[in-house]
C-alpha atoms as a PDB file:
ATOM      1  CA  UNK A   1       0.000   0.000   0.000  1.00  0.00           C
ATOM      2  CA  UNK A   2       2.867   2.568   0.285  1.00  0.00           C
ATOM      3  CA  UNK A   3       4.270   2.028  -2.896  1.00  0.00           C
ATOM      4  CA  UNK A   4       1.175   2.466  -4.115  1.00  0.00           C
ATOM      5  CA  UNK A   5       0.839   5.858  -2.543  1.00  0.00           C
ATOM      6  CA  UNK A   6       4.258   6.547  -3.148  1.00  0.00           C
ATOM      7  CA  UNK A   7       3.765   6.149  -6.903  1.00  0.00           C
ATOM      8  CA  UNK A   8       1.129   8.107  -7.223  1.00  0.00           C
ATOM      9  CA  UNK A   9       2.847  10.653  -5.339  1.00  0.00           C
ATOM     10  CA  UNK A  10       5.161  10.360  -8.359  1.00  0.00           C
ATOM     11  CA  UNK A  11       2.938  10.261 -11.141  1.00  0.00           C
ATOM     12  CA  UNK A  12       0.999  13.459  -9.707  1.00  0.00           C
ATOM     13  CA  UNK A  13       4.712  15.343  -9.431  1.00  0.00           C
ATOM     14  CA  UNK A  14       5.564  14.258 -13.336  1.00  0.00           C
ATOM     15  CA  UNK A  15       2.122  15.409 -14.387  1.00  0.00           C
ATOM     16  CA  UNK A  16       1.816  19.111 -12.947  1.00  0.00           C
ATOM     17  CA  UNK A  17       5.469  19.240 -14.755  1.00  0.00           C
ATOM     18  CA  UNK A  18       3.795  18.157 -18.117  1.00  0.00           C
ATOM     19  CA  UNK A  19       0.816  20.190 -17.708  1.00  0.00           C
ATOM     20  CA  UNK A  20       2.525  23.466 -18.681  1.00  0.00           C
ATOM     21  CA  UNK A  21       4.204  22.222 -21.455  1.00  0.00           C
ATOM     22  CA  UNK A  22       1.362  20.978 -22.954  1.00  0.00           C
ATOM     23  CA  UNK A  23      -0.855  23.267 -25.292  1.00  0.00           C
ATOM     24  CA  UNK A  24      -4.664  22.588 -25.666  1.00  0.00           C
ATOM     25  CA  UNK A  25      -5.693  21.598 -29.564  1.00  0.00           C
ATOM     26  CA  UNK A  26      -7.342  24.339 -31.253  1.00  0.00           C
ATOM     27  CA  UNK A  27      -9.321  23.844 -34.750  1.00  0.00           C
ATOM     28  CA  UNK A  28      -7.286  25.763 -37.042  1.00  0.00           C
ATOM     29  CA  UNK A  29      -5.437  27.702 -34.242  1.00  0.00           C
ATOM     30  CA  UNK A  30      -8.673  30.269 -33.517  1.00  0.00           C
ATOM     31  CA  UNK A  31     -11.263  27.810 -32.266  1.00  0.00           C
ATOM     32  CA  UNK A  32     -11.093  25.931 -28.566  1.00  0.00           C
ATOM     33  CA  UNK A  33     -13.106  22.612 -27.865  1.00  0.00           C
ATOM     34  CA  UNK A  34     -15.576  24.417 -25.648  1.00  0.00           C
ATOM     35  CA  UNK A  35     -16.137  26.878 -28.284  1.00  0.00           C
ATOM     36  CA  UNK A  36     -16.948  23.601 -30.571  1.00  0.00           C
ATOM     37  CA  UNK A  37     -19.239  22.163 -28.123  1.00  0.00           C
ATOM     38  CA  UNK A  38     -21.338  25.366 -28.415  1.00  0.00           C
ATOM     39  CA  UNK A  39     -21.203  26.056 -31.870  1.00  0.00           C
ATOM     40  CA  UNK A  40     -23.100  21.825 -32.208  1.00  0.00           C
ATOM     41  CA  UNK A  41     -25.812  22.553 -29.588  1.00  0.00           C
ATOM     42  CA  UNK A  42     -26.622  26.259 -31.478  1.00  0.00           C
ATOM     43  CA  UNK A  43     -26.611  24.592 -34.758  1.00  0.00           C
ATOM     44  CA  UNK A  44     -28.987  21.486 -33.433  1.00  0.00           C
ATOM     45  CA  UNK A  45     -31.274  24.176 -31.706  1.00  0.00           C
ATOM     46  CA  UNK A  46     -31.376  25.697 -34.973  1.00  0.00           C
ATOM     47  CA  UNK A  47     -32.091  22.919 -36.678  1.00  0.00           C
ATOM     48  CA  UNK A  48     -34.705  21.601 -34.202  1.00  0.00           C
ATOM     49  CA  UNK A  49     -36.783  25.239 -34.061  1.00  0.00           C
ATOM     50  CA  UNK A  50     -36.364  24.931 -37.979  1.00  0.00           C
ATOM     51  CA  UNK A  51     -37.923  21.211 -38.212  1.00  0.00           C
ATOM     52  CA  UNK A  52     -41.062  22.578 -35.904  1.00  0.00           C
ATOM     53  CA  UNK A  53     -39.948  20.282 -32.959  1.00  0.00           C
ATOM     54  CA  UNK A  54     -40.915  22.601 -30.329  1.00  0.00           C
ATOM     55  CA  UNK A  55     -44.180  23.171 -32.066  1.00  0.00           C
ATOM     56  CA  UNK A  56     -44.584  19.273 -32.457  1.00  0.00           C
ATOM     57  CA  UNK A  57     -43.860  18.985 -28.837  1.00  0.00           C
ATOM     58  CA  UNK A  58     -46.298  21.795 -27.797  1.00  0.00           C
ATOM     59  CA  UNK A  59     -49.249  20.317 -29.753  1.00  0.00           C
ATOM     60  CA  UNK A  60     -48.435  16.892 -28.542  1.00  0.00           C
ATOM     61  CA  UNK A  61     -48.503  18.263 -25.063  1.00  0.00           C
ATOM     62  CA  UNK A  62     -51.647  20.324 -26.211  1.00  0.00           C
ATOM     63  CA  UNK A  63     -53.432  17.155 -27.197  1.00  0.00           C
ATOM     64  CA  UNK A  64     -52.358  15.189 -24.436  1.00  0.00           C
ATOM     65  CA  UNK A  65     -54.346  18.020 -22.240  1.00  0.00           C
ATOM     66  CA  UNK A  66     -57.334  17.935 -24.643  1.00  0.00           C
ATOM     67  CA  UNK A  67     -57.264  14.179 -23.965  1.00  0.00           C
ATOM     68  CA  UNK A  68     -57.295  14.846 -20.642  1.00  0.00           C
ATOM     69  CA  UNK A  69     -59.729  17.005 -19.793  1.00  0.00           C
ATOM     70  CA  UNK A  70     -61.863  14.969 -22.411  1.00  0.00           C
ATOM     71  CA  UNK A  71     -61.511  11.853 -19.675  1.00  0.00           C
ATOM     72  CA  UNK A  72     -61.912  14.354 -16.826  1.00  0.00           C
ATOM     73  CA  UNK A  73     -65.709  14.994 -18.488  1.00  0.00           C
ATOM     74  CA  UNK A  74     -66.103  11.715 -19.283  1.00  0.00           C
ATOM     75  CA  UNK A  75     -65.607  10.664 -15.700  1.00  0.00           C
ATOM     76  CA  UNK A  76     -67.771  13.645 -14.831  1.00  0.00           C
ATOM     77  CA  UNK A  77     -70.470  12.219 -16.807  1.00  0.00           C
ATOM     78  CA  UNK A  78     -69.932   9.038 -15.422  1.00  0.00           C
ATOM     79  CA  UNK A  79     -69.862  10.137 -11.746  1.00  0.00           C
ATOM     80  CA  UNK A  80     -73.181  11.742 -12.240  1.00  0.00           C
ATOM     81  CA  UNK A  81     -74.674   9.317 -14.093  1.00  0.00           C
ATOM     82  CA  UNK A  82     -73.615   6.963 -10.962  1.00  0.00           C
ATOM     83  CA  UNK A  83     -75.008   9.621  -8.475  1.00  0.00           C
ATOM     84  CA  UNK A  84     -78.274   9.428 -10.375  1.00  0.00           C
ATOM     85  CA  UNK A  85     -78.230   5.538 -10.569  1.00  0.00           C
ATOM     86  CA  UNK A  86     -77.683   5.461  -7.007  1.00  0.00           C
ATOM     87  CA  UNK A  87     -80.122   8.108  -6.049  1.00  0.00           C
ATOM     88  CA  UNK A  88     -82.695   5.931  -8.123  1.00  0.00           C
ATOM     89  CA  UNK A  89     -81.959   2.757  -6.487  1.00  0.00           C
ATOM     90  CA  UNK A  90     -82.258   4.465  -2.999  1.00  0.00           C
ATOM     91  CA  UNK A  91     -85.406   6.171  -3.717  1.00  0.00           C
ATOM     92  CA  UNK A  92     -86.615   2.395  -5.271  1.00  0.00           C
ATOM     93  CA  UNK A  93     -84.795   1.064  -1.792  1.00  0.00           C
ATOM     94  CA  UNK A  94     -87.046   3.670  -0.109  1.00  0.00           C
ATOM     95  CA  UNK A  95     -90.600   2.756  -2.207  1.00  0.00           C
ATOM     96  CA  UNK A  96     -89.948  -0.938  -1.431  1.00  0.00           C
ATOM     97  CA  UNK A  97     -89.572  -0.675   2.038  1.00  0.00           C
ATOM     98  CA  UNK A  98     -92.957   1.508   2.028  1.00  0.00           C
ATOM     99  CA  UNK A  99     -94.318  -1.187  -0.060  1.00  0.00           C
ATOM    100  CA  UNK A 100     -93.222  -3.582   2.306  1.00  0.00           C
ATOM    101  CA  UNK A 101     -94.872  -1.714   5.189  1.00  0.00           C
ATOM    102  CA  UNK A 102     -97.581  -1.015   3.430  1.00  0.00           C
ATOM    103  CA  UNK A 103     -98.265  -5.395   2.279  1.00  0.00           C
ATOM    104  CA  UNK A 104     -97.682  -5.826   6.317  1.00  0.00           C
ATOM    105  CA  UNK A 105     -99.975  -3.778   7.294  1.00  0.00           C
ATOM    106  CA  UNK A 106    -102.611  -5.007   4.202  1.00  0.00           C
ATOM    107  CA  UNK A 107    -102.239  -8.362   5.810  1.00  0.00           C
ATOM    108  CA  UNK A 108    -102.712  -7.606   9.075  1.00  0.00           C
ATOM    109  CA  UNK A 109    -106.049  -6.228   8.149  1.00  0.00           C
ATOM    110  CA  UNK A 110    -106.845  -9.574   6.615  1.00  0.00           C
ATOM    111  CA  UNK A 111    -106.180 -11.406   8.594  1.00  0.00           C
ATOM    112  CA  UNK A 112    -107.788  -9.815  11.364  1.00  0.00           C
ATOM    113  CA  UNK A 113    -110.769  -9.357   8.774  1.00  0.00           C
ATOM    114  CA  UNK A 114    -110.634 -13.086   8.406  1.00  0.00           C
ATOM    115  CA  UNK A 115    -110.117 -14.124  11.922  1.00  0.00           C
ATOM    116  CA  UNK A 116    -113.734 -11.974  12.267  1.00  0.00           C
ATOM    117  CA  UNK A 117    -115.304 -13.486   9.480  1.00  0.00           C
ATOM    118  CA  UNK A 118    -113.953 -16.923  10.758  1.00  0.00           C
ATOM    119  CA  UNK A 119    -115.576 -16.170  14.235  1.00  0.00           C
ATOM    120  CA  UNK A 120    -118.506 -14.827  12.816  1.00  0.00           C
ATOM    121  CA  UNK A 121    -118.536 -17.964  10.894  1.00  0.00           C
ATOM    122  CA  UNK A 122    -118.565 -19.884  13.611  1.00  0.00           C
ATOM    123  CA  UNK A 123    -120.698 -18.516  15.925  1.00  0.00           C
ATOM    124  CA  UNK A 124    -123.360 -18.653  12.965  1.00  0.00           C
ATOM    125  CA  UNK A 125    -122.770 -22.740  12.600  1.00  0.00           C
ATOM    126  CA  UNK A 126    -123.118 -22.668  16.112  1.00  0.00           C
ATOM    127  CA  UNK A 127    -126.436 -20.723  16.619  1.00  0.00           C
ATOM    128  CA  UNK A 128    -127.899 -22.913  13.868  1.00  0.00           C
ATOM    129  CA  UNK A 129    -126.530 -26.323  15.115  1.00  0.00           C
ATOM    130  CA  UNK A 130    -127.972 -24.888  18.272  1.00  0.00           C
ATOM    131  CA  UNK A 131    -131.197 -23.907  16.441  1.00  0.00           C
ATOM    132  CA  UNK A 132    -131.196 -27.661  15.130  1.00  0.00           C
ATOM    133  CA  UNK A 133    -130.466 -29.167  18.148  1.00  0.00           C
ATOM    134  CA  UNK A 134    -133.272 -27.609  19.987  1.00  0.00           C
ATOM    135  CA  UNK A 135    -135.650 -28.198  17.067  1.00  0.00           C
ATOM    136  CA  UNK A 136    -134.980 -31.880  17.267  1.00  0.00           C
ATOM    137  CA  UNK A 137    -135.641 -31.806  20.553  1.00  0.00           C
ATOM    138  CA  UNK A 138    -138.894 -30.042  20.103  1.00  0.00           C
ATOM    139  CA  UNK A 139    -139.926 -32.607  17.277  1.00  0.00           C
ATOM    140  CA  UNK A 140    -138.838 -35.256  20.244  1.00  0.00           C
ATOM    141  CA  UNK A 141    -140.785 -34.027  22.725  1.00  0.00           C
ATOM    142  CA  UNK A 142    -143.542 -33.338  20.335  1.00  0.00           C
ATOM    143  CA  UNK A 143    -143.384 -37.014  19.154  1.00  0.00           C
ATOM    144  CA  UNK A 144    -143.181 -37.893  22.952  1.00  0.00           C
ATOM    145  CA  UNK A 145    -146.292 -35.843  23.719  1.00  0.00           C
ATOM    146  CA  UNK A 146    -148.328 -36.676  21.033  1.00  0.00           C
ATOM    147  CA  UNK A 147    -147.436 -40.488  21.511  1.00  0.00           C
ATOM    148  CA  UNK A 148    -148.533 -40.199  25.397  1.00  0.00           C
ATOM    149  CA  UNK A 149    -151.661 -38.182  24.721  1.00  0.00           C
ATOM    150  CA  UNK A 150    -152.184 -41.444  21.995  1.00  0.00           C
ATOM    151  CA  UNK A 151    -151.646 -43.829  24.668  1.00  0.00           C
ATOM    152  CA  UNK A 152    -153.587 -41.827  27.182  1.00  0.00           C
ATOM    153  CA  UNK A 153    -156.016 -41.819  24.759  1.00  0.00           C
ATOM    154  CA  UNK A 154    -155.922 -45.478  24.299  1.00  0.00           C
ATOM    155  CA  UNK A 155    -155.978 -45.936  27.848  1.00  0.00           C
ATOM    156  CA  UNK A 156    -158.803 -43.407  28.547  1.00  0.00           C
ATOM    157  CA  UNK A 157    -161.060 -45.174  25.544  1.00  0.00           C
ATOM    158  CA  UNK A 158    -160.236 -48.973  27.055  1.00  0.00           C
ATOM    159  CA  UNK A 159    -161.097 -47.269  30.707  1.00  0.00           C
ATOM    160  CA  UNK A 160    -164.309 -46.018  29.489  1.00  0.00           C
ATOM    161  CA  UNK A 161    -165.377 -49.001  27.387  1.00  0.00           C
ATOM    162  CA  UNK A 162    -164.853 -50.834  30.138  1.00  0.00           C
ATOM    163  CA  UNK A 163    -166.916 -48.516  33.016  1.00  0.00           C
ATOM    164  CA  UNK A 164    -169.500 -48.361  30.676  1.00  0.00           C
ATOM    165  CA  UNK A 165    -169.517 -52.320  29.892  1.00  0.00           C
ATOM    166  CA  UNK A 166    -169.978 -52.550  33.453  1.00  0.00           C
ATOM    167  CA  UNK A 167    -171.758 -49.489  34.777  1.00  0.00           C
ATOM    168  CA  UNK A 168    -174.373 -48.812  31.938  1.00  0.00           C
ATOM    169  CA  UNK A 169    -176.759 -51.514  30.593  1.00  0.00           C
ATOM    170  CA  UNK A 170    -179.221 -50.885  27.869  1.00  0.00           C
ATOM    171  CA  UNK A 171    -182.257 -49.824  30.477  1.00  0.00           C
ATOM    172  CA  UNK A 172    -179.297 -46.716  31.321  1.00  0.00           C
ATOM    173  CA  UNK A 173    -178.890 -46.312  27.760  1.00  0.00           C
ATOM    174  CA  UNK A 174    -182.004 -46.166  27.340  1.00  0.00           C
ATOM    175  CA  UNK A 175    -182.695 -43.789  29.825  1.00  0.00           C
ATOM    176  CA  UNK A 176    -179.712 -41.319  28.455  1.00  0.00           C
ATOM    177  CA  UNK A 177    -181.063 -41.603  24.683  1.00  0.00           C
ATOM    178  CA  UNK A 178    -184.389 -40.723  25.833  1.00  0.00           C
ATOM    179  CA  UNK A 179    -182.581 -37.774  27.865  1.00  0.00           C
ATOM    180  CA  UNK A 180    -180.900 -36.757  25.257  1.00  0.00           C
ATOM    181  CA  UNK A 181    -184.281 -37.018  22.548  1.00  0.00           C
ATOM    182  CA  UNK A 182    -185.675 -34.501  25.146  1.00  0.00           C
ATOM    183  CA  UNK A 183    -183.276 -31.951  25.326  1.00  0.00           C
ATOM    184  CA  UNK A 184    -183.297 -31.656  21.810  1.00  0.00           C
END
């Protein structure tokens, strides 16, 4: 490592010794090389604002805006076209669950209108089951009555054929047909 130092110790000596003695290279002895360098970039910014590249690059840049801003309304469009979508659906969000209400509330009425009708209903099968009921039993009773009076009647007419057998003889029959001949 300190040779290498010491060498380039050396070489920096031997070089500032050289660099005086050296001249820089001039293009026909008037002209340096940062002169040159200058003279290139003037001549290709001539030659560029001569071609129209500055124009080129200002309409490129010009359409790339228009393009832009042509997006920017498209997505403007689009946004509101997604507001309105989404207004709609809330509104039709809104409706349905009024709708909604509203078929709840429909039913319950029905129902409770045919809960009524289905008491109603019933309270009319029983009144006339009742109605029948008691109307068999008055046809029963009827038939009971009317087949006691019969056999009362039975009873009564084998009674009385048999207290007149024995009370009445034809001398008291005769005596009632005469009675009855002169009440007439």
């Amino acid at each position: 490592m300190a040779n290498l130092l010491t060498l380039l110790a050396v070489a920096a000596e031997h070089g500032a010794e050289h660099a005086g003695a050296h001249a820089e290279p001039a293009a026909f002895g008037l002209i340096g090389p940062g002169l040159w360098v200058a003279l290139a970039m003037t001549v290709l910014i001539l030659i560029a604002l001569f071609l129209g590249v500055p124009k080129m690059l200002t309409s490129g840049l010009d359409s790339g805006i228009a393009e832009i801003k042509k997006q920017l309304d498209e997505a403007k469009v689009l946004r509101a076209e997604a507001e309105a979508l989404r207004k709609e659906y809330a509104d039709k969000i809104a409706n349905a669950e009024k709708d909604a209400a509203a078929m709840l509330e429909h039913a319950k009425h029905e129902a409770e209108a045919i809960v009524a009708k289905a008491e109603a209903d019933t309270t009319a099968v029983i009144g006339r089951r009742e109605k029948m009921a008691e109307d068999k039993i008055a046809a029963a009773e009827r038939g009971a009555v009317a087949e006691l009076r019969a056999r009362a009647a039975d009873a009564a007419a084998v009674a009385a054929k048999g207290l007149i057998a024995k009370n009445h003889g034809a001398a008291a029959d005769k005596a009632l047909v005469d009675q009855a001949i002169g009440a007439i």
